[in-house]
Protein backbone atom coordinates (compact mmCIF):
# COMPACT_ATOMS: atom_id res chain seq x y z
CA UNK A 1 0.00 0.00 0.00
CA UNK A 2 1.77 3.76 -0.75
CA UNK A 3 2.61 5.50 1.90
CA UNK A 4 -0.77 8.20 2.44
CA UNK A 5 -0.70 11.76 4.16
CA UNK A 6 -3.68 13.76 5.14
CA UNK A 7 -3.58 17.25 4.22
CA UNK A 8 -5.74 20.21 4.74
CA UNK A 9 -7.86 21.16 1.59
CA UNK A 10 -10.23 23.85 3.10
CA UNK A 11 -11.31 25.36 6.47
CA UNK A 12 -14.17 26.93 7.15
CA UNK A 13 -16.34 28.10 10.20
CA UNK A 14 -19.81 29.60 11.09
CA UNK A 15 -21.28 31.71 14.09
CA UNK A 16 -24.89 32.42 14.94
CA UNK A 17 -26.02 35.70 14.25
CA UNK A 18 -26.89 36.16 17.83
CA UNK A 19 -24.08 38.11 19.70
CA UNK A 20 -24.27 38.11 23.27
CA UNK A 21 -21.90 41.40 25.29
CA UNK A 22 -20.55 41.11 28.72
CA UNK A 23 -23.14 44.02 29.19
CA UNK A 24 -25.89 42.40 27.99
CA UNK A 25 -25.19 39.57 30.46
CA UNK A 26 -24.91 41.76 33.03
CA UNK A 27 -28.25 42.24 32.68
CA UNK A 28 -28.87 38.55 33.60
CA UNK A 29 -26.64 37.69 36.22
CA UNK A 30 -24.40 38.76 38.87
CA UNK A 31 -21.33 40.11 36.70
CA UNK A 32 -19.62 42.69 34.86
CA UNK A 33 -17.91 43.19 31.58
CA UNK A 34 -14.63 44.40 33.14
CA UNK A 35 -14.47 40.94 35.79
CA UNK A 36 -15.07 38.93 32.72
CA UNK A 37 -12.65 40.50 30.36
CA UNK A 38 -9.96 40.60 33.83
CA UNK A 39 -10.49 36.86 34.31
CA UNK A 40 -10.69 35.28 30.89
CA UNK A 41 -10.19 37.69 28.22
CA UNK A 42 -13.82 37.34 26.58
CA UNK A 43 -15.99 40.20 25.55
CA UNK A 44 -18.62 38.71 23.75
CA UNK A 45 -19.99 35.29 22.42
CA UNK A 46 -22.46 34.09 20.14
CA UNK A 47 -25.68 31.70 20.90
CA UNK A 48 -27.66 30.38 18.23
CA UNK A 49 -31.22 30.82 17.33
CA UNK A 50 -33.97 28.66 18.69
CA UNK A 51 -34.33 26.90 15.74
CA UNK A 52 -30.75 26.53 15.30
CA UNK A 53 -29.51 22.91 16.16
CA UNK A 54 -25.51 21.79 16.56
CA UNK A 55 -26.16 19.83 13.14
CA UNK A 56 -27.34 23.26 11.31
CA UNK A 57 -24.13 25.11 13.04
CA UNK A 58 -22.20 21.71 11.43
CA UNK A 59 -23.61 21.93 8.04
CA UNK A 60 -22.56 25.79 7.51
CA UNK A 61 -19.21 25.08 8.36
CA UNK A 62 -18.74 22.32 6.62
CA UNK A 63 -20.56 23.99 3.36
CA UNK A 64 -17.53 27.14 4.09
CA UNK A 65 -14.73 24.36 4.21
CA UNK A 66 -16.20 22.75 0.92
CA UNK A 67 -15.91 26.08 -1.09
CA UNK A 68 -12.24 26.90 0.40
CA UNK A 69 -11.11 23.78 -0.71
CA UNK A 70 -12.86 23.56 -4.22
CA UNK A 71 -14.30 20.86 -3.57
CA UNK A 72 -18.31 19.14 -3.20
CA UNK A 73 -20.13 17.03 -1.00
CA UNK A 74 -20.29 14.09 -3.35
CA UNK A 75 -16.73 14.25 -3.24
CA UNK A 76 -16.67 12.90 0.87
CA UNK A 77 -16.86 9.46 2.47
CA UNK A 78 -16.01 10.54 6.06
CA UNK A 79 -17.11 12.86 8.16
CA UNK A 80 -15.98 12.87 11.96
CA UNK A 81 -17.85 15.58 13.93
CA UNK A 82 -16.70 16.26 17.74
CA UNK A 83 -19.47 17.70 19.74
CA UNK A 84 -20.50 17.23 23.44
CA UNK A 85 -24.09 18.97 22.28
CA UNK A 86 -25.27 16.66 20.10
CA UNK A 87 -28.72 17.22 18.70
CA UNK A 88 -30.15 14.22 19.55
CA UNK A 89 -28.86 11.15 22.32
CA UNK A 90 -28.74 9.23 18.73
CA UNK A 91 -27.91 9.07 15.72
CA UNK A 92 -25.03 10.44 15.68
CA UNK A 93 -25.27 14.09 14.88
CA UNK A 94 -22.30 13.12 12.23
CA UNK A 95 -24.90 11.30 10.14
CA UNK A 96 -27.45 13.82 10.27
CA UNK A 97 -24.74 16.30 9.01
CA UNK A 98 -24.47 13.55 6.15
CA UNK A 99 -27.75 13.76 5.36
CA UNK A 100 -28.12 17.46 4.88
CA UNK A 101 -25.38 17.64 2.71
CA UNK A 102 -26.77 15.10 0.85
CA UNK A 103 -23.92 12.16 0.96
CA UNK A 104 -24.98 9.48 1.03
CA UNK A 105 -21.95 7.10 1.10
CA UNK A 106 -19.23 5.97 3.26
CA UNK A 107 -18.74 6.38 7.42
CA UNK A 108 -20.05 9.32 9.54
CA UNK A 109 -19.51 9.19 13.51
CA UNK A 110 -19.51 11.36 16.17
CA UNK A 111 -16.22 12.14 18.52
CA UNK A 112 -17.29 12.86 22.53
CA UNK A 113 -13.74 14.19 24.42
CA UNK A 114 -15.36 17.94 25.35
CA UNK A 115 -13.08 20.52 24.04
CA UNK A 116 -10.30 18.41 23.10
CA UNK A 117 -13.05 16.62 20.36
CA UNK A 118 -11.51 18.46 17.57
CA UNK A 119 -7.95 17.61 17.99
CA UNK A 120 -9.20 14.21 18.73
CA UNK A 121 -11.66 13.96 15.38
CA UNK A 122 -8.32 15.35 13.45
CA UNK A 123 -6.52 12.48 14.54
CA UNK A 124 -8.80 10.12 14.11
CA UNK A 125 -9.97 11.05 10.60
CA UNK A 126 -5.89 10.85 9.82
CA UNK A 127 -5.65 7.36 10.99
CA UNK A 128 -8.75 6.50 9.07
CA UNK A 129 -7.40 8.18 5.94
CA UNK A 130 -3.74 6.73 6.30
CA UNK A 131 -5.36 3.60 6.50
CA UNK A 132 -7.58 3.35 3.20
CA UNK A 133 -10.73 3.63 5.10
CA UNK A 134 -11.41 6.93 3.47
CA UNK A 135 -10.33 9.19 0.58
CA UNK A 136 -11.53 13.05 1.69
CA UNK A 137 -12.54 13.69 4.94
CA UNK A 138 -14.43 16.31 6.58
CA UNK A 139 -13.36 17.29 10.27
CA UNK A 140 -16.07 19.19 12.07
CA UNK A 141 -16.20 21.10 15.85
CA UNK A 142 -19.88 21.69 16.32
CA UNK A 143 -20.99 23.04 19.76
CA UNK A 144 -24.52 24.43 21.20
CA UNK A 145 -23.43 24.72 24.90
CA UNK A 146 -25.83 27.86 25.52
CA UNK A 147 -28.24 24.73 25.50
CA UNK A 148 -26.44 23.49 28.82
CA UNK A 149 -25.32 26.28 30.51
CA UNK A 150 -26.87 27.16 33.69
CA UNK A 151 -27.67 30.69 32.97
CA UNK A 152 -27.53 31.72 36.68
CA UNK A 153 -24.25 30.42 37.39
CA UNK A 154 -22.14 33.31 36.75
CA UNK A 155 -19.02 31.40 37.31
CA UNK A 156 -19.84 28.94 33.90
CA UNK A 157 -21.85 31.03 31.82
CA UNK A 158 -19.68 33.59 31.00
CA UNK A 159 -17.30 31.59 29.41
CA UNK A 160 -19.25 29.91 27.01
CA UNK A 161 -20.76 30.34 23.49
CA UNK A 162 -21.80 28.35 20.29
CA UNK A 163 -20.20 27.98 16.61
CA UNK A 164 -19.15 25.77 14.45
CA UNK A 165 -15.20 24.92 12.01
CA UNK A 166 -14.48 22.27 9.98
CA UNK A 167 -11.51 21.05 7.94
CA UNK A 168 -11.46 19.14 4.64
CA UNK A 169 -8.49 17.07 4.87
CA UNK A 170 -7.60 14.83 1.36
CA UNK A 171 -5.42 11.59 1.71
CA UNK A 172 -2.69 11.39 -0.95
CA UNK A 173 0.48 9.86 -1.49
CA UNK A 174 3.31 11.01 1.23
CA UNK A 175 5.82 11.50 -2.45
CA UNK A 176 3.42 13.69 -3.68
CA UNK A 177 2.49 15.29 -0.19
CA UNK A 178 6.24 16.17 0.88
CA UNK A 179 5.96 17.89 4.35
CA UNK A 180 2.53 19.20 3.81
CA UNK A 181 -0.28 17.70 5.94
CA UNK A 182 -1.12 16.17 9.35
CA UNK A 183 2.44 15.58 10.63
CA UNK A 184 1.80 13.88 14.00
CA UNK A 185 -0.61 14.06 17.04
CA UNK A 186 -0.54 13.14 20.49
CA UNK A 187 -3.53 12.84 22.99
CA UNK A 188 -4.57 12.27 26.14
CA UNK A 189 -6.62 11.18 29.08
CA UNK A 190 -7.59 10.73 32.98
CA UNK A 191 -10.70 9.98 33.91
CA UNK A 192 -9.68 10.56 37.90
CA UNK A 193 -10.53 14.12 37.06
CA UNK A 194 -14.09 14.06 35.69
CA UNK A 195 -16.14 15.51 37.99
CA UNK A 196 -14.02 19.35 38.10
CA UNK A 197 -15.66 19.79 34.60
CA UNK A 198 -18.91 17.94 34.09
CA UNK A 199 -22.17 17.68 33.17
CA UNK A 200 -24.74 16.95 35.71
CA UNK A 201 -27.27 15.20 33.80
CA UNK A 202 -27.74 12.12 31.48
CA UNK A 203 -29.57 9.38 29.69
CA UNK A 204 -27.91 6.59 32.21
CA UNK A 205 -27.80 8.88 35.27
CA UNK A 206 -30.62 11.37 35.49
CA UNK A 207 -32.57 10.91 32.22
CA UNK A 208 -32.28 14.82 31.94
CA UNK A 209 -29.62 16.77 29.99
CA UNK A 210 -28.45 18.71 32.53
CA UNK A 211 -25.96 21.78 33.32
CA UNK A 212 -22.53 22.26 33.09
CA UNK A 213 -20.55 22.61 36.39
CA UNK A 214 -16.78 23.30 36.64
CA UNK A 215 -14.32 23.78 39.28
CA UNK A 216 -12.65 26.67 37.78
CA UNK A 217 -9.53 27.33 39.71
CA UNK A 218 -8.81 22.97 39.48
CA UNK A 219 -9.18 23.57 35.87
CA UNK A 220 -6.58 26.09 35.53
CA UNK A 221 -4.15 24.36 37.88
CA UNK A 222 -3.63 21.33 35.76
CA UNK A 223 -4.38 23.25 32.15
CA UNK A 224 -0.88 24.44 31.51
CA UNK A 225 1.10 21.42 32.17
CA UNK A 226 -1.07 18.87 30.47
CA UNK A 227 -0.67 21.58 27.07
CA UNK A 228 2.76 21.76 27.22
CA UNK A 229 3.27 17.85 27.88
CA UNK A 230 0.75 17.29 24.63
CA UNK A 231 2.98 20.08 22.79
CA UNK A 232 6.37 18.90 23.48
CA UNK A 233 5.14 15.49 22.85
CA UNK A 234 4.04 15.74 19.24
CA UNK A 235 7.21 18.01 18.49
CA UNK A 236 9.53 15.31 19.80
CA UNK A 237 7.62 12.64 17.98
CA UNK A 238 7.79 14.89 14.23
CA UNK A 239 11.62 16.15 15.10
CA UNK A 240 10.15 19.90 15.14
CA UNK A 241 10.92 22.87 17.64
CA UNK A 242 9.02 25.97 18.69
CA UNK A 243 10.96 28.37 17.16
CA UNK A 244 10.35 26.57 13.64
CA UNK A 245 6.28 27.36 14.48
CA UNK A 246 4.92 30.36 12.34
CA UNK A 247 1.78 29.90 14.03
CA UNK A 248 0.28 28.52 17.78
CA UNK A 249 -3.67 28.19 17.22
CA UNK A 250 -4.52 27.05 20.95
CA UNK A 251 -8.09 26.00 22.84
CA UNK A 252 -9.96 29.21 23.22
CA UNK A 253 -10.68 28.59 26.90
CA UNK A 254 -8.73 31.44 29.03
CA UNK A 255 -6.26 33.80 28.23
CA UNK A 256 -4.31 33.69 30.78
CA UNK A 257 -4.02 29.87 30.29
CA UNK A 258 -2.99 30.57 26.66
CA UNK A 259 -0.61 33.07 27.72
CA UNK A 260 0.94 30.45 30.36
CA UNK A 261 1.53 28.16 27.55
CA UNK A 262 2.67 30.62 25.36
CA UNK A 263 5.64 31.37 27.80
CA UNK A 264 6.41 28.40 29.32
CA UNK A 265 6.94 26.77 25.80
CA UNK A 266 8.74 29.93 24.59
CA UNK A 267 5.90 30.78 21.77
CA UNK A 268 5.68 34.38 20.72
CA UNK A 269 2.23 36.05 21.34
CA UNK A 270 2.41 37.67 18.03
CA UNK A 271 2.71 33.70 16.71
CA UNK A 272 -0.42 32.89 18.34
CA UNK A 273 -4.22 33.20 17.55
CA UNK A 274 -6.42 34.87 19.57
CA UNK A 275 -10.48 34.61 19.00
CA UNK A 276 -11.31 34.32 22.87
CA UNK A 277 -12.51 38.14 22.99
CA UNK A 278 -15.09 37.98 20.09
CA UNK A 279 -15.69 33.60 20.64
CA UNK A 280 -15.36 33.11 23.75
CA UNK A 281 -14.68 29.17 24.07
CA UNK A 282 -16.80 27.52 21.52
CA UNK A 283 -15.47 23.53 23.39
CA UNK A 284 -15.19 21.27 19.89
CA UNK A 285 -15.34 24.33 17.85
CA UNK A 286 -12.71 26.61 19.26
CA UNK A 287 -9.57 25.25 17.06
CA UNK A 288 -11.17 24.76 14.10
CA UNK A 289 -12.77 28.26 14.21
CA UNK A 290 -9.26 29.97 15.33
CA UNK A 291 -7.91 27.61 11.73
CA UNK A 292 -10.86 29.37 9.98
CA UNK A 293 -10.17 32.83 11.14
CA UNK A 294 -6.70 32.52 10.40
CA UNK A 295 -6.86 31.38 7.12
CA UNK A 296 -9.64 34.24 6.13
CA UNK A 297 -7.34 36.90 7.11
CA UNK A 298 -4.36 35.51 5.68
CA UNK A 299 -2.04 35.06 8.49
CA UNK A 300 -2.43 31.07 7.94
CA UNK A 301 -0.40 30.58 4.02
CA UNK A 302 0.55 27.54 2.77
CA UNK A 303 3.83 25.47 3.89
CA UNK A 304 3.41 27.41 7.38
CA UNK A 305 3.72 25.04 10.09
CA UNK A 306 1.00 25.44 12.51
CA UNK A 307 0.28 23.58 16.58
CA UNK A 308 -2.96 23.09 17.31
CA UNK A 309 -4.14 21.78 20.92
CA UNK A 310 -6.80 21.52 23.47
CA UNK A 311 -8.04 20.79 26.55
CA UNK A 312 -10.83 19.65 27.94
CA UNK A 313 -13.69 17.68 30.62
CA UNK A 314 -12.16 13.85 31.27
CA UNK A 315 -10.05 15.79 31.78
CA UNK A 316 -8.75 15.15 27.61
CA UNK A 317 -5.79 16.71 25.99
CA UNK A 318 -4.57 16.73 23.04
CA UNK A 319 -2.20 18.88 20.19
CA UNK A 320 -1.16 18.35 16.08
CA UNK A 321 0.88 19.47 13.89
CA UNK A 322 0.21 20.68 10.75
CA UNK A 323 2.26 22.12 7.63
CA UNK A 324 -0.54 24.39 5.81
């Protein structure tokens, strides 16, 4: 079998119309725009219409990705979306996605690992694609969480809002690729951590879908160490440093996290991607949004080597590396 690498055809993202200020949520709960911008960096987020579901967030962003990357819906046989807000307990919201786009042939699944899921869909879309179980791929971070936010909590929904990226990714030979592509990936795990970023609710457990509920300051603790061990990881593995990096698209979660990382791995901030202010942190749909932002305003050019990575409830972690 030839030697296959999976490389990025198109990006493309989608936000709801909707945008939601600090002041406006001020208005609804115990806050203020200066403690949120202070504490996390956001200003604003986006929540999607009432009649907007995760799958119609999908399908927009996957639509974007298909026209960046000249390509059509009949020309994909997987799709891999990552989503903790699915649109139904099943199907997978994957194969509803199918359906609108009207494919109606090979594999569509959904990906569960919070905000990691889109570093985790990447890498498992690669493996598929590497291994002939695919040809073109797309790669999708769909997320509703205004559905599960606990709008009275002022210490969870602030941070929070809903959008949608997605990649195209397009297996061909590694002679023909050269360095281009999906260069390596490492992820992780620990499930002794689950309940400092949870949801409360569940088909098993409660039979409700229930709110989100976070230990904030436990988050933060562990966020920057488990980044950088994902990051140096999959730069040892691929024989790459941080100073060859001409771009650092992190997890839109905190800014002060992505700041910690920044330094403590030695990663310019004028290197790294910033959409936390306008976003906030989209879970699934916070990388491949950043990508899509990126791209649009062309700091993100082909051969640039970009780190992507995440973290998320499990607690999950995870980073790639890409050549554009």
């Amino acid at each position: 079998m030839t030697p296959l690498r999976s490389i990025v055809r198109g990006v493309g993202g989608y936000l709801p119309a909707r945008v939601l200020s600090n002041g406006e949520l001020a208005t609804m709960v115990n806050t203020s725009d200066e403690w949120i911008v202070q504490r996390t960096g956001i200003r604003q987020r986006h929540v999607a219409a009432d009649d907007e579901l995760t799958s119609d967030l999908a399908v927009k962003a996957a639509e974007n990705a298909l026209a960046s990357s000249g390509m059509s819906a009949s020309d994909i046989d997987l799709i891999v979306v990552a989503t903790s807000t699915p649109d139904l307990t099943f199907p997978a919201t994957a194969t509803l996605v199918q359906q609108k786009l009207g494919i109606t042939r090979g594999a569509a699944f959904d990906i569960q690992a919070v905000c990691t899921g889109f570093v985790y869909a990447l890498a498992t879309a690669d493996s598929y694609l590497k291994n002939g179980l695919g040809t073109r791929a797309l790669v999708i971070g769909a997320e509703t969480f205004s559905r599960i936010l606990d709008w009275t909590d002022r210490s969870t929904c602030v941070l929070f809002g809903d959008g949608a990226g997605a990649v195209v990714l397009d297996a061909i030979p590694e002679a023909e690729a050269g360095d281009r592509g999906v260069l390596g990936s490492s992820l992780r795990s620990d499930g002794v951590h689950w309940d400092k970023l949870y949801v409360d609710g569940g088909p098993s457990s409660t039979q409700t879908v229930g709110h989100l509920r976070m230990h904030g300051r436990e988050v933060f603790k562990h966020a920057v160490g488990m980044i950088s061990d994902v990051i140096e990881d999959v730069l040892d593995k691929t024989g790459h440093t941080t100073g060859e990096l001409d771009w650092f698209v992190p997890h839109q979660a905190n800014l002060r996290i992505i700041d910690g990382a920044g330094k403590k791995l030695g990663i310019p901030a004028e290197k790294t991607i910033i959409t936390i202010d306008s976003h906030a942190n989209t879970s699934a749909a916070s990388v491949p949004l950043a990508l899509s932002i990126g791209v649009a305003d062309g700091r993100i050019r082909p051969n640039d080597l970009v780190l992507i990575e995440a973290m998320g409830g499990g607690f999950t972690w995870g980073a790639s590396l890409l050549r554009w």
